[in-house]
Structures are given as C-alpha cells and as structure tokens.
PDB file of N, CA and C in Angstrom:
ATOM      1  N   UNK A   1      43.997 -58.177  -2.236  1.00  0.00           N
ATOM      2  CA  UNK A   1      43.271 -58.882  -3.266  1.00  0.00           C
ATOM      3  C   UNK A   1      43.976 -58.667  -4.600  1.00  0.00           C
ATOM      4  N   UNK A   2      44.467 -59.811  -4.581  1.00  0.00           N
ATOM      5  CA  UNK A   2      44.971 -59.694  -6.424  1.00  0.00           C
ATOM      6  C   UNK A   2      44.151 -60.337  -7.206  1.00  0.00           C
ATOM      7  N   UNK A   3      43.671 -59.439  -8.688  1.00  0.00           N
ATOM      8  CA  UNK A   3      42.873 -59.757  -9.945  1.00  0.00           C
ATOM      9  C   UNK A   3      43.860 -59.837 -11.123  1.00  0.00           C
ATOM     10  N   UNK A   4      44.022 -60.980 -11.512  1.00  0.00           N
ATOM     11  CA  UNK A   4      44.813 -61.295 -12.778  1.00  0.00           C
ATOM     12  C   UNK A   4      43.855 -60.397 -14.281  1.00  0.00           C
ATOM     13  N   UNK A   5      44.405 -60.597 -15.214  1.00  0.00           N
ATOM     14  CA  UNK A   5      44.043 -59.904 -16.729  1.00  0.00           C
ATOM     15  C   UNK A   5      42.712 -60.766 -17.178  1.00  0.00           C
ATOM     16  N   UNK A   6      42.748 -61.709 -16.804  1.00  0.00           N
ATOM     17  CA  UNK A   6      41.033 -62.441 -17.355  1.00  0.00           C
ATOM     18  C   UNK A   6      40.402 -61.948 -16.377  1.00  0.00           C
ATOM     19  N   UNK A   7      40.489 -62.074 -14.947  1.00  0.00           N
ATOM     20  CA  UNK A   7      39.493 -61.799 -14.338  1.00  0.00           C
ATOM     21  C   UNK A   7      38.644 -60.045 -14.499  1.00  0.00           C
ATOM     22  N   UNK A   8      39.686 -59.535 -14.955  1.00  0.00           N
ATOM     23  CA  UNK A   8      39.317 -57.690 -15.379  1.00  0.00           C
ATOM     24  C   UNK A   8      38.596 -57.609 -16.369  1.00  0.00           C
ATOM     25  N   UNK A   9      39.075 -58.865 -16.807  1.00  0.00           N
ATOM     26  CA  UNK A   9      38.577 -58.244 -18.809  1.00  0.00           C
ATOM     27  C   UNK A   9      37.015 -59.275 -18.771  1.00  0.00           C
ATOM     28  N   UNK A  10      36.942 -60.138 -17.654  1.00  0.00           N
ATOM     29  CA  UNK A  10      35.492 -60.516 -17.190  1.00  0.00           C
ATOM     30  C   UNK A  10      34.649 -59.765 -16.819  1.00  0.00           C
ATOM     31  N   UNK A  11      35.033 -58.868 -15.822  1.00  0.00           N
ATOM     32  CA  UNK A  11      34.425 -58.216 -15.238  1.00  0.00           C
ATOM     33  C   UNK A  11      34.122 -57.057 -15.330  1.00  0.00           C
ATOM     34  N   UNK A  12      35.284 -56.473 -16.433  1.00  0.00           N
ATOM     35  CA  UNK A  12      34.879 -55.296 -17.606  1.00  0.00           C
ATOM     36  C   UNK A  12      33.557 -55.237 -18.908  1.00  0.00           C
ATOM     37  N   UNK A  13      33.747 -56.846 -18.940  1.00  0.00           N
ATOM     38  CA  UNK A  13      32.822 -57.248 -19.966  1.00  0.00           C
ATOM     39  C   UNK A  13      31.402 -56.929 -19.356  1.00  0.00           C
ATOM     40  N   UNK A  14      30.974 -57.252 -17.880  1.00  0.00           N
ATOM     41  CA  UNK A  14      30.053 -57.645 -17.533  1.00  0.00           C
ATOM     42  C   UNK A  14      29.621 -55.830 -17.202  1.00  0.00           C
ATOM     43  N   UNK A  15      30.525 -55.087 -17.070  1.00  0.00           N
ATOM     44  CA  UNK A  15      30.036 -53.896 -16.276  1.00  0.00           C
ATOM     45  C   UNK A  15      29.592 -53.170 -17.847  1.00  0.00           C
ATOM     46  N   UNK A  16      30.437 -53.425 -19.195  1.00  0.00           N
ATOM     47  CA  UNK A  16      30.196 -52.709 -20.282  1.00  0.00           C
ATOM     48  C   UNK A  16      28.620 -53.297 -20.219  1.00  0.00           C
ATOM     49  N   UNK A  17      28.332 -54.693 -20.415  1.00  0.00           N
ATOM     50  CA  UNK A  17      26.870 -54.988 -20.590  1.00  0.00           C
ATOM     51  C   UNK A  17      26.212 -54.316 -20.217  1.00  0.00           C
ATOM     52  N   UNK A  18      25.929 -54.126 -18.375  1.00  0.00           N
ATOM     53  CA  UNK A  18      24.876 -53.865 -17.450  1.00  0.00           C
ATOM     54  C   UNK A  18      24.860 -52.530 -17.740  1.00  0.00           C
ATOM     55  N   UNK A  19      26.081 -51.713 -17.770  1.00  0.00           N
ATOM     56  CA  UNK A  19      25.685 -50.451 -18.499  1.00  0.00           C
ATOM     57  C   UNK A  19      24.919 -50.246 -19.576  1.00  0.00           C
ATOM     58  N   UNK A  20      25.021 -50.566 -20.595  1.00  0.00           N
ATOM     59  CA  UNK A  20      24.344 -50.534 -21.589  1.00  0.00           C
ATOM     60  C   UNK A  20      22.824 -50.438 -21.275  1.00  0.00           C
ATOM     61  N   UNK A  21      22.712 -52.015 -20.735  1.00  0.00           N
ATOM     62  CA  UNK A  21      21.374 -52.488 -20.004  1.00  0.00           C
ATOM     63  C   UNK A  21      20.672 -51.452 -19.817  1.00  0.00           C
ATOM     64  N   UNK A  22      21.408 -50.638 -18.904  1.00  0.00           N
ATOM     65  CA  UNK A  22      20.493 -49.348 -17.695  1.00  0.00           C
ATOM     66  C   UNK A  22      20.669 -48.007 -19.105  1.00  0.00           C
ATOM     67  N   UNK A  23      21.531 -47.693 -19.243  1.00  0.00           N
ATOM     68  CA  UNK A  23      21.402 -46.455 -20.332  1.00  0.00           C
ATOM     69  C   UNK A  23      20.859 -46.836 -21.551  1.00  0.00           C
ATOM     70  N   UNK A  24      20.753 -47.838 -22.341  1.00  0.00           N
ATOM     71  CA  UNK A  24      20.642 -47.508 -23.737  1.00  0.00           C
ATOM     72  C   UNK A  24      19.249 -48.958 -24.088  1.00  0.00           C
ATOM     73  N   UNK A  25      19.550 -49.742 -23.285  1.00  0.00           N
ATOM     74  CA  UNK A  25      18.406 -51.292 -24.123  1.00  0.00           C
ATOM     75  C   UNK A  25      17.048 -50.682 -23.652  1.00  0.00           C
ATOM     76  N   UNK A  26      15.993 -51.166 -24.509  1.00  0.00           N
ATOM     77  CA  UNK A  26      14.914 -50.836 -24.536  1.00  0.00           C
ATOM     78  C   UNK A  26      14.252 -51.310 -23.264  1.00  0.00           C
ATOM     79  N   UNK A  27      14.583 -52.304 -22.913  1.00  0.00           N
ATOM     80  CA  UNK A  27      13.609 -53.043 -21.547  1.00  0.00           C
ATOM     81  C   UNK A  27      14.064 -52.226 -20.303  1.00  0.00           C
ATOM     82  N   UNK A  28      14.641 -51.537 -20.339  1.00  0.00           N
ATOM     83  CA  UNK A  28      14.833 -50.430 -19.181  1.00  0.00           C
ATOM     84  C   UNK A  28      14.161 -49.041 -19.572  1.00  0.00           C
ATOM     85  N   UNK A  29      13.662 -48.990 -20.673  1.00  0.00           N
ATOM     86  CA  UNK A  29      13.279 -47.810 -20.677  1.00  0.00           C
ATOM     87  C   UNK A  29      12.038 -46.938 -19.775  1.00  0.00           C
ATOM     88  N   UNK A  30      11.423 -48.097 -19.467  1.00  0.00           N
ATOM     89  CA  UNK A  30      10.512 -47.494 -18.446  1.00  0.00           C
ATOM     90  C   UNK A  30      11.085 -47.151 -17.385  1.00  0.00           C
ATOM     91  N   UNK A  31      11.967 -47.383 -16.693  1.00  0.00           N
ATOM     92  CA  UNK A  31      12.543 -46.724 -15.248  1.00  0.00           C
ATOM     93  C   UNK A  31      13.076 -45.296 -15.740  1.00  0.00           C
ATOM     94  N   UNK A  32      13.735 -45.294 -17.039  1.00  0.00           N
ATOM     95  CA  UNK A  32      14.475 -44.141 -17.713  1.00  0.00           C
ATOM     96  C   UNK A  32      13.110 -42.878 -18.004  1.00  0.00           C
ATOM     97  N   UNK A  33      12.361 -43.546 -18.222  1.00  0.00           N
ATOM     98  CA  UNK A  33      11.297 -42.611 -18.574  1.00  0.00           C
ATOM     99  C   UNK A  33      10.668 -41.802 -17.280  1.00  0.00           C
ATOM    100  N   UNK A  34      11.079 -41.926 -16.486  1.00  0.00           N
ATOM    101  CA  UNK A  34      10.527 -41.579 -15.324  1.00  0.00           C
ATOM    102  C   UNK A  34      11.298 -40.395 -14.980  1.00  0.00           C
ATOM    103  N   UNK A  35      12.328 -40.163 -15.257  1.00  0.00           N
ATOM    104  CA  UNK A  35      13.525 -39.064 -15.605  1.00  0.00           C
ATOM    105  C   UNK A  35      13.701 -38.519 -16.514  1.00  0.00           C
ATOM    106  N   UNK A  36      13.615 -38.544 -17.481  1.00  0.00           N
ATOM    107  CA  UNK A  36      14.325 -39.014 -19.049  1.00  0.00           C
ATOM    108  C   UNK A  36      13.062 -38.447 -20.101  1.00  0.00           C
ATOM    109  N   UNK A  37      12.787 -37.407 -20.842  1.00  0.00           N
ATOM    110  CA  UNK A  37      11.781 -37.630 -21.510  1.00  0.00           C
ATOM    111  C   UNK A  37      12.753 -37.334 -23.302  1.00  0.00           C
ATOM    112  N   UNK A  38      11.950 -37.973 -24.019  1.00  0.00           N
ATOM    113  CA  UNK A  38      12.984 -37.860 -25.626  1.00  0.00           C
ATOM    114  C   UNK A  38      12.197 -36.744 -26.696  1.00  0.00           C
ATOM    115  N   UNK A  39      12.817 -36.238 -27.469  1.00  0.00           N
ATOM    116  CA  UNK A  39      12.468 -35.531 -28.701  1.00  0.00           C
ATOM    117  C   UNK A  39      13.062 -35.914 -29.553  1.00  0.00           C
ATOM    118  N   UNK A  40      12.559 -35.961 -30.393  1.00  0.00           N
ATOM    119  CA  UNK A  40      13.343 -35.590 -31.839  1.00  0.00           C
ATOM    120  C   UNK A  40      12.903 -34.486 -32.686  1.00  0.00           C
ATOM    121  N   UNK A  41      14.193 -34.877 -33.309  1.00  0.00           N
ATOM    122  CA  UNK A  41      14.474 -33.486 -33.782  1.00  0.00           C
ATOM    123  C   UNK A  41      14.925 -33.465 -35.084  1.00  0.00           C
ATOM    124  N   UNK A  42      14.481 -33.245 -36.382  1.00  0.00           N
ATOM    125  CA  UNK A  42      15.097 -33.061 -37.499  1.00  0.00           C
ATOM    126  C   UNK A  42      15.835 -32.314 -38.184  1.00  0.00           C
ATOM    127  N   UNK A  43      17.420 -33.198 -38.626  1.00  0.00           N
ATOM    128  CA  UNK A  43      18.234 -31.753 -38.853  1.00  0.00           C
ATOM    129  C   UNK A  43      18.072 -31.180 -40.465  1.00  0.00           C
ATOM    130  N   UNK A  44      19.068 -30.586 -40.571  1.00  0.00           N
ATOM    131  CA  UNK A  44      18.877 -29.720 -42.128  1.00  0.00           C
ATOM    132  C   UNK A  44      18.734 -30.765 -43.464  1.00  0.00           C
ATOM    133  N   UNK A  45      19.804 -31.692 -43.547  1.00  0.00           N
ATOM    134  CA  UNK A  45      19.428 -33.077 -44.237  1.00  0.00           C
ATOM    135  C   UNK A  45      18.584 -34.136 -43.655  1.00  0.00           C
ATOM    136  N   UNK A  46      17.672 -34.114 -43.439  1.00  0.00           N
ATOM    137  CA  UNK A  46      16.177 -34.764 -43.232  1.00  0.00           C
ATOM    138  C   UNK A  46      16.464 -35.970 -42.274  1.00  0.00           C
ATOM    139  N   UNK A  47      17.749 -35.863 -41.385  1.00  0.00           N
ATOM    140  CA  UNK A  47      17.815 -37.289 -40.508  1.00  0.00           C
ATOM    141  C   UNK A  47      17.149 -36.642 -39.350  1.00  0.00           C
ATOM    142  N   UNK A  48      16.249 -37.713 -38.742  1.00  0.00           N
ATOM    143  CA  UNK A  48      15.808 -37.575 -37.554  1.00  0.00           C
ATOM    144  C   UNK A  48      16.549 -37.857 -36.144  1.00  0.00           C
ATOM    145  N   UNK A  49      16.849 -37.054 -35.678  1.00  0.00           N
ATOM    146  CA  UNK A  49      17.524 -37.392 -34.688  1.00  0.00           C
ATOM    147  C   UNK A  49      16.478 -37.160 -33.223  1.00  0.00           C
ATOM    148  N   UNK A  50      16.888 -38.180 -32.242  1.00  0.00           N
ATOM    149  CA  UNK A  50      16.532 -38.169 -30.972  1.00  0.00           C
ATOM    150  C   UNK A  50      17.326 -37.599 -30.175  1.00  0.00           C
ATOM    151  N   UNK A  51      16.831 -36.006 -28.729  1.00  0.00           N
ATOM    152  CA  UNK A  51      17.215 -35.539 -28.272  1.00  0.00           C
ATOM    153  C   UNK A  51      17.201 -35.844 -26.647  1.00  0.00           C
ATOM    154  N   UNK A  52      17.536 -36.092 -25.988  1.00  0.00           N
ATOM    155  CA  UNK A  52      17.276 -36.361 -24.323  1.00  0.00           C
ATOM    156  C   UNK A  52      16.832 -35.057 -23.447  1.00  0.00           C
ATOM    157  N   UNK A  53      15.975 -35.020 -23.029  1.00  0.00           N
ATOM    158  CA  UNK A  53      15.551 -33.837 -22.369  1.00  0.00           C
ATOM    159  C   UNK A  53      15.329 -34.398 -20.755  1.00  0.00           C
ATOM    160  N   UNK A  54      15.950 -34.116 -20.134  1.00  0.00           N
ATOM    161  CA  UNK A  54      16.290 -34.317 -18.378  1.00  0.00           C
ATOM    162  C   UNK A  54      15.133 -33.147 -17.407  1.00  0.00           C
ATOM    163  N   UNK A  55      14.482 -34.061 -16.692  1.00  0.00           N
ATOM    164  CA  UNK A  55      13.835 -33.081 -15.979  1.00  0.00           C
ATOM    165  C   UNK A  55      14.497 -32.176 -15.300  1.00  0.00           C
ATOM    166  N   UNK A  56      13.722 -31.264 -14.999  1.00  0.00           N
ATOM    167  CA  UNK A  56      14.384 -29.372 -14.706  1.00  0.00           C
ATOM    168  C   UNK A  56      15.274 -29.065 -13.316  1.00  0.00           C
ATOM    169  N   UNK A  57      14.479 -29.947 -12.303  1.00  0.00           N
ATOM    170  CA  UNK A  57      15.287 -29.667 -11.156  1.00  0.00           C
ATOM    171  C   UNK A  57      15.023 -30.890 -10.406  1.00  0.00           C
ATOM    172  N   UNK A  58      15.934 -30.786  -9.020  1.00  0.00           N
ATOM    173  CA  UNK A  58      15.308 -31.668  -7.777  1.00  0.00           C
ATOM    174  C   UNK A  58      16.274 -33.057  -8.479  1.00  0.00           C
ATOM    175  N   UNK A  59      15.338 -33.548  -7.297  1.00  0.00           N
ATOM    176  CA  UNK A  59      15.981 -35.464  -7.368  1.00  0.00           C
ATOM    177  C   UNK A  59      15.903 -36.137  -9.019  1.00  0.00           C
ATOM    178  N   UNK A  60      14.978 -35.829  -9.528  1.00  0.00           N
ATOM    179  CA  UNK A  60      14.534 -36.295 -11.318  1.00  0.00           C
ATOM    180  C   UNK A  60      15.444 -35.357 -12.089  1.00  0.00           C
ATOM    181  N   UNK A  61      16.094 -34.356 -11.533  1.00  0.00           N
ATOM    182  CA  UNK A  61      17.422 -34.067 -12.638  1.00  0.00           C
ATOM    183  C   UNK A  61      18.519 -34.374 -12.818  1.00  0.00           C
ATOM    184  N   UNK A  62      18.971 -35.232 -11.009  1.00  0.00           N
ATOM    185  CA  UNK A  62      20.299 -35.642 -10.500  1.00  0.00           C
ATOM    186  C   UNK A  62      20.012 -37.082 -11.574  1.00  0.00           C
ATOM    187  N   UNK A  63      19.100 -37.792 -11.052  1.00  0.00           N
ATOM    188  CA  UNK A  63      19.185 -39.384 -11.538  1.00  0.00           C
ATOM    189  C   UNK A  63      18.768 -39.178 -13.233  1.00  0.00           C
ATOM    190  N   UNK A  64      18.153 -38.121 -13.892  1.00  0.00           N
ATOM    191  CA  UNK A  64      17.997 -38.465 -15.312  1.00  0.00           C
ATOM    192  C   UNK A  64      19.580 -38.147 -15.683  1.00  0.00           C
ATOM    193  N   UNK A  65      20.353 -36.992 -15.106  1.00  0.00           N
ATOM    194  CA  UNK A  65      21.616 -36.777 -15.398  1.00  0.00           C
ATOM    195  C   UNK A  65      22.647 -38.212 -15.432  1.00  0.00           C
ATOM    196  N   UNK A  66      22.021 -38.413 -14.211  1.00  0.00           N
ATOM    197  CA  UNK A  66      22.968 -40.105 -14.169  1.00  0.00           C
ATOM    198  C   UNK A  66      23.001 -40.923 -15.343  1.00  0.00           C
ATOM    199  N   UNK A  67      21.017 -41.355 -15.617  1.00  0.00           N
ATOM    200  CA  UNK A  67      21.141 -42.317 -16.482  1.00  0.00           C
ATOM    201  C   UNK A  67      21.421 -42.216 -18.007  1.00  0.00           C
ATOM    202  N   UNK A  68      21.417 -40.808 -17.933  1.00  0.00           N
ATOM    203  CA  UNK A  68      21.697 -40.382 -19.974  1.00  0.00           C
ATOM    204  C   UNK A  68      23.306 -40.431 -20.048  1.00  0.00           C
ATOM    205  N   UNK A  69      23.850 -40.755 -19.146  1.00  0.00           N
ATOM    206  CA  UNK A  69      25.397 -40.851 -18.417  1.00  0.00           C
ATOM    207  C   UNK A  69      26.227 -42.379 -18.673  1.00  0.00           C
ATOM    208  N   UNK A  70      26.473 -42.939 -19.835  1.00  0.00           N
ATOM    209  CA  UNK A  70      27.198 -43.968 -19.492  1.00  0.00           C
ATOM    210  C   UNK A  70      28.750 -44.203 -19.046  1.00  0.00           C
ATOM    211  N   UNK A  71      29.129 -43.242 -18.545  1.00  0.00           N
ATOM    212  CA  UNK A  71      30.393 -42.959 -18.479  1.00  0.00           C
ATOM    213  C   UNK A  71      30.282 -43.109 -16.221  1.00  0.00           C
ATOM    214  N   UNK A  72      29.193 -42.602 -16.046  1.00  0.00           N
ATOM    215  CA  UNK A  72      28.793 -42.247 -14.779  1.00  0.00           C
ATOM    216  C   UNK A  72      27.439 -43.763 -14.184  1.00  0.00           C
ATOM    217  N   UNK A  73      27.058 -43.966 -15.195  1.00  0.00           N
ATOM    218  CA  UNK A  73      26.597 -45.463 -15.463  1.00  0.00           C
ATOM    219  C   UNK A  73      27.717 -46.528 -14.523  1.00  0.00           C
ATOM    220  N   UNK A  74      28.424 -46.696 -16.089  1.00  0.00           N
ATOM    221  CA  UNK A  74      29.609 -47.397 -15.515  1.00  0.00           C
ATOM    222  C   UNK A  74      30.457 -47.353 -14.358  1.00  0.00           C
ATOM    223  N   UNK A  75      30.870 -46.747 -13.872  1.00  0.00           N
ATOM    224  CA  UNK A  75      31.542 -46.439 -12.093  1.00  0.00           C
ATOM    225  C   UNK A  75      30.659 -46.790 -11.458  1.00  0.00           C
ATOM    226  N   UNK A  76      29.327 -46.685 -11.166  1.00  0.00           N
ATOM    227  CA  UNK A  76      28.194 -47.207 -10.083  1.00  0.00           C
ATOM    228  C   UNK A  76      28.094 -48.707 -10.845  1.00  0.00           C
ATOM    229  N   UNK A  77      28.033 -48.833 -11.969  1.00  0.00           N
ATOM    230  CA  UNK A  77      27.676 -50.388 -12.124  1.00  0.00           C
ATOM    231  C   UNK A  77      29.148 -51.348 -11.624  1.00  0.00           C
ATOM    232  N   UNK A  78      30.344 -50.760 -12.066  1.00  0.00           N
ATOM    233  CA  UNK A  78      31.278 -51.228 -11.507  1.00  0.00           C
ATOM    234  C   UNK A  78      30.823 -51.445  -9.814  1.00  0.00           C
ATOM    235  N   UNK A  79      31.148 -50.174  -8.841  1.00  0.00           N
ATOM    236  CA  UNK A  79      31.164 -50.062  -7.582  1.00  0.00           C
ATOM    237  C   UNK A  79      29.670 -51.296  -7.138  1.00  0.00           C
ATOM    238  N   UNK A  80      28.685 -51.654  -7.871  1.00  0.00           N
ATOM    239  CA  UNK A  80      27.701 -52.713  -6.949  1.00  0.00           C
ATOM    240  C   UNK A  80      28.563 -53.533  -7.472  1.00  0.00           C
ATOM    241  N   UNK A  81      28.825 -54.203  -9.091  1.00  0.00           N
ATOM    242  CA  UNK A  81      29.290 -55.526  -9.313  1.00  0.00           C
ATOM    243  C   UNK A  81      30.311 -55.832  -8.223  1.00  0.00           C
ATOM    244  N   UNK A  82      31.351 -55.166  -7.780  1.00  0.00           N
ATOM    245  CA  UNK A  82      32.579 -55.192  -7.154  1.00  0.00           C
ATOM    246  C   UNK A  82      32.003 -55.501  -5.558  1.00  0.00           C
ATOM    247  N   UNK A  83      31.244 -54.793  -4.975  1.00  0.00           N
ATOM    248  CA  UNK A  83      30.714 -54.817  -3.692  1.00  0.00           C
ATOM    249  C   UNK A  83      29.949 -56.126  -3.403  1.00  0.00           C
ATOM    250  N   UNK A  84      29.082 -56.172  -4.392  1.00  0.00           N
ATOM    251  CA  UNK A  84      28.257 -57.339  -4.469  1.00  0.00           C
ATOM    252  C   UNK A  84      29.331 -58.638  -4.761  1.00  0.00           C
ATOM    253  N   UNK A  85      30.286 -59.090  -5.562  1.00  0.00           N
ATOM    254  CA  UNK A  85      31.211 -60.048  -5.634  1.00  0.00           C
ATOM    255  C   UNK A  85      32.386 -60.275  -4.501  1.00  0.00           C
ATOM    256  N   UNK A  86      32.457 -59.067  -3.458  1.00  0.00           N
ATOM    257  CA  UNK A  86      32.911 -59.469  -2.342  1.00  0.00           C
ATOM    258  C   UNK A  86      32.032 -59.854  -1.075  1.00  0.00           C
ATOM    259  N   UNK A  87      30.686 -59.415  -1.278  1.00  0.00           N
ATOM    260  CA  UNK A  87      29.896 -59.597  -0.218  1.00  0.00           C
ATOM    261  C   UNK A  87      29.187 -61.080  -0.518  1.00  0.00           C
ATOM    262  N   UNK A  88      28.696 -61.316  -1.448  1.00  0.00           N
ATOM    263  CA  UNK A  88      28.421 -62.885  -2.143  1.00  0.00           C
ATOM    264  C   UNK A  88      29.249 -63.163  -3.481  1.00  0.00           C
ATOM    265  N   UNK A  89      30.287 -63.666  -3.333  1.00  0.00           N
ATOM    266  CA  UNK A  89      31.057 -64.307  -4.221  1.00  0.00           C
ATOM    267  C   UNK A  89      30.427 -65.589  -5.082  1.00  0.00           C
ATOM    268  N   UNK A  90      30.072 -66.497  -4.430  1.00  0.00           N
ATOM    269  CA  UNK A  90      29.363 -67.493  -5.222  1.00  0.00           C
ATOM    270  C   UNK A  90      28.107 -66.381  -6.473  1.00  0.00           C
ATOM    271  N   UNK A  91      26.986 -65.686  -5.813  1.00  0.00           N
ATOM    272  CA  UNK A  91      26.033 -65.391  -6.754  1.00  0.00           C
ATOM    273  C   UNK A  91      26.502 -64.516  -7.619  1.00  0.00           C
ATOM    274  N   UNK A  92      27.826 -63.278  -7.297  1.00  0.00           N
ATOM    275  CA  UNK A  92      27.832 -62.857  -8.300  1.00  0.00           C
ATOM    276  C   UNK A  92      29.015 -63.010  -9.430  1.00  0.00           C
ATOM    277  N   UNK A  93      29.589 -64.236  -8.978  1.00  0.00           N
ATOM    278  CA  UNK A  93      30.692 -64.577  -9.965  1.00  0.00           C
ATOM    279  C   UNK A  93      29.563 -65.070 -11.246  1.00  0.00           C
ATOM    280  N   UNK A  94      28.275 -65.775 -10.735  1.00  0.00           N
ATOM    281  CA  UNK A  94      27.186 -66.219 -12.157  1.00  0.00           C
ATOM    282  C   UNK A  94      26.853 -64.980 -12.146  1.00  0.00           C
ATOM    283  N   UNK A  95      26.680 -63.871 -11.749  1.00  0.00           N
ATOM    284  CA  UNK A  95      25.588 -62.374 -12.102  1.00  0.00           C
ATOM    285  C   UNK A  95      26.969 -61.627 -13.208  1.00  0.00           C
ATOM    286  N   UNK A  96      27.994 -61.804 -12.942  1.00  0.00           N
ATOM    287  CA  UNK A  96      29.363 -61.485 -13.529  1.00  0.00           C
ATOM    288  C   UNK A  96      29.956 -61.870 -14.738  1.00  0.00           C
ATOM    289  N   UNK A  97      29.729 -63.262 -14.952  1.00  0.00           N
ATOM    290  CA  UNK A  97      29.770 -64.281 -16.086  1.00  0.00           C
ATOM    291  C   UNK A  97      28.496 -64.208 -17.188  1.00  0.00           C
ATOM    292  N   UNK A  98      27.827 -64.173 -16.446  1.00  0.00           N
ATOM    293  CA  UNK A  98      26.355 -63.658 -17.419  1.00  0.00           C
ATOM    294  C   UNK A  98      26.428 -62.624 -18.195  1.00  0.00           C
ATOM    295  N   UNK A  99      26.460 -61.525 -17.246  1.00  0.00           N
ATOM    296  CA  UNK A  99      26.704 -60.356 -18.221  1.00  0.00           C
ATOM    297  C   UNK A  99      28.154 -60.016 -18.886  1.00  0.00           C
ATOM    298  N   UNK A 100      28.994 -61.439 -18.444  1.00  0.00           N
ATOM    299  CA  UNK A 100      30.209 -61.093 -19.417  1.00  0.00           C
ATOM    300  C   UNK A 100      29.607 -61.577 -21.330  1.00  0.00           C
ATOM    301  N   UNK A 101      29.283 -62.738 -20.751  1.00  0.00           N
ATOM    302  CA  UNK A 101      28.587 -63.736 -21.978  1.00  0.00           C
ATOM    303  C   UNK A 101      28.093 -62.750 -22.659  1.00  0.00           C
ATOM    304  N   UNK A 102      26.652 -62.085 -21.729  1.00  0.00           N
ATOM    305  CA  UNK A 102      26.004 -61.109 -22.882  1.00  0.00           C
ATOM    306  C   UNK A 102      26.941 -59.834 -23.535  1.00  0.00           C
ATOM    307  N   UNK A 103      27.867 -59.617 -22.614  1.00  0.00           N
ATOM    308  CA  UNK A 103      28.940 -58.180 -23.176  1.00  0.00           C
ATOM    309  C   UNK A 103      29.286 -58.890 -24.245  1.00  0.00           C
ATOM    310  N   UNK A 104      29.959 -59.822 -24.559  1.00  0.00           N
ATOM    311  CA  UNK A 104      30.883 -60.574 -25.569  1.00  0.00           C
ATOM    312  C   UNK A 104      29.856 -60.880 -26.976  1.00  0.00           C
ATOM    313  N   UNK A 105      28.331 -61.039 -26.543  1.00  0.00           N
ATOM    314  CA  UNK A 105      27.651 -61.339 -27.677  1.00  0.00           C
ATOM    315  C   UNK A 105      27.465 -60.254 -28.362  1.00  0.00           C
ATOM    316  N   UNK A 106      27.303 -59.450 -27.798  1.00  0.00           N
ATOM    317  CA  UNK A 106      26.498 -57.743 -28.338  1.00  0.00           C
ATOM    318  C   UNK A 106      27.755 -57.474 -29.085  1.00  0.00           C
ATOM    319  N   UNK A 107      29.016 -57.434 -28.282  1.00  0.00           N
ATOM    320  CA  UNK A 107      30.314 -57.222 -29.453  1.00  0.00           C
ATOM    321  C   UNK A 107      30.726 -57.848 -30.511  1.00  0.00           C
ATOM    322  N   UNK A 108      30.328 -59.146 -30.260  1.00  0.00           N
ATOM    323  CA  UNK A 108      29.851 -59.699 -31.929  1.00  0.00           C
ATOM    324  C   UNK A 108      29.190 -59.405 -32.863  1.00  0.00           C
ATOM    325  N   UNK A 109      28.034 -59.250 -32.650  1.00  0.00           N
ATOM    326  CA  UNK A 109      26.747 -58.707 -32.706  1.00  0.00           C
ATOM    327  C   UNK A 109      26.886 -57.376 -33.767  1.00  0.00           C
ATOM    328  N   UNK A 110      27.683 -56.390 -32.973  1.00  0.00           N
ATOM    329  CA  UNK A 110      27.875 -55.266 -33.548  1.00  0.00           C
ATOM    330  C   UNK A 110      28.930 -55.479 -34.856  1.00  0.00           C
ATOM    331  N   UNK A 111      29.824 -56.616 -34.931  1.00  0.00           N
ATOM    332  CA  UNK A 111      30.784 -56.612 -35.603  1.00  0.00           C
ATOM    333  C   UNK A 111      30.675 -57.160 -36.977  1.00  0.00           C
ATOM    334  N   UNK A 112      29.384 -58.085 -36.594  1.00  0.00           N
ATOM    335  CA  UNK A 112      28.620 -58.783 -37.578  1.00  0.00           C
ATOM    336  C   UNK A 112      27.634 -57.855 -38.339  1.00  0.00           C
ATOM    337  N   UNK A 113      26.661 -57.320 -37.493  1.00  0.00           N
ATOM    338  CA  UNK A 113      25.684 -55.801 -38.334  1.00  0.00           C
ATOM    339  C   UNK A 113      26.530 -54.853 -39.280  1.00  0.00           C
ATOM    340  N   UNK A 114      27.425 -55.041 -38.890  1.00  0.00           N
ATOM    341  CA  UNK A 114      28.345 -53.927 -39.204  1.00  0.00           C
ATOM    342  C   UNK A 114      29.067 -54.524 -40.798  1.00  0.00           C
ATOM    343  N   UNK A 115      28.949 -55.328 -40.796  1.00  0.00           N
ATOM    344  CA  UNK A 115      30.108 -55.985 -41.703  1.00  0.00           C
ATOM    345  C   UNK A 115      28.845 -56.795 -42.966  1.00  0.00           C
ATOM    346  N   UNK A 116      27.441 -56.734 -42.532  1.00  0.00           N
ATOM    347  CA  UNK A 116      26.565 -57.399 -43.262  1.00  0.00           C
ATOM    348  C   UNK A 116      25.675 -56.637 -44.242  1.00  0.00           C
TER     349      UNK A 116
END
C-alpha cells in the first residue's frame, strides 16, 4: 500500500481532530468524567489553573491515564482511523475528510483568536 503526501497530511489532519475531540472538546467530557475528575488550583499570581486528577487504581486509572494522554490518544485514534479505512474504505474516506475539514478549521480558528 502506497500513501502519497496529501493523503498523510489528510489523514493526519483528521487523527489531530478526533484527538482533540476525545481529550480536550467539551462534548466528550462526560465519557472523560467517568475517569477523569478536575481541580483547580490557584497559583501564587492569582491564575487559576485546572488540575487532572486520575482515578487511583484498576481499569479507571489505565483509561483516565489514556484519555488525559493526547500523545497516546493519537496512536489509538490513528490505529481505528487506519483499520477502519481498510476495512470500509468508502465510509471512512467521508469519516476521514470530515475530520480533516474540522482539523483544518480549528487551525484557523486558532490562528485567527490568536492574531485578534
């Protein structure tokens, strides 16, 4: 199987999204919460910061470890996109393209907040 430089940088796009998706966007936070509980915490100059606190042991420490993980995110979101685009090619070249679209907006997105 050969993948040319668009098709990577598609499918890079789409895995940066879905990551995100699962670690950091709000509409996942309920599955995260189920693992995952937050603090904050205020430092010496008065910013509030939010802390991740991972349940203690067992199965709810492996998967909160996972999901506070975008580095470990990403390799499993890769390994389904990849599995899933050889096992149904038609559905997930659109499940692939989608979340390239949305990867590409959010990087706008950020470039624009950033600059406004």
């Amino acid at each position: 199987m050969t993948i040319g430089a668009f098709h990577f940088i598609i499918f890079s796009l789409a895995v940066f999204r879905l990551t995100h998706l699962i670690v950091y966007d709000r509409i996942t936070d309920s599955i995260r919460n189920l693992f995952i509980t937050y603090e904050e915490e205020t430092d010496e100059h008065g910013t509030i910061e939010r802390a991740i606190v991972i349940a203690e042991s067992g199965w709810r420490k492996r998967l909160g470890e996972l999901l506070s993980c975008h580095w470990c995110v990403g390799i499993w979101c890769s390994f389904f996109l990849l599995i899933g685009y050889l096992s149904f090619p038609y559905i997930f070249s659109v499940v692939i393209f989608i979340f390239a679209a949305a990867g590409v907006a959010a990087i706008i997105e950020s470039i624009v907040i950033q600059y406004l």
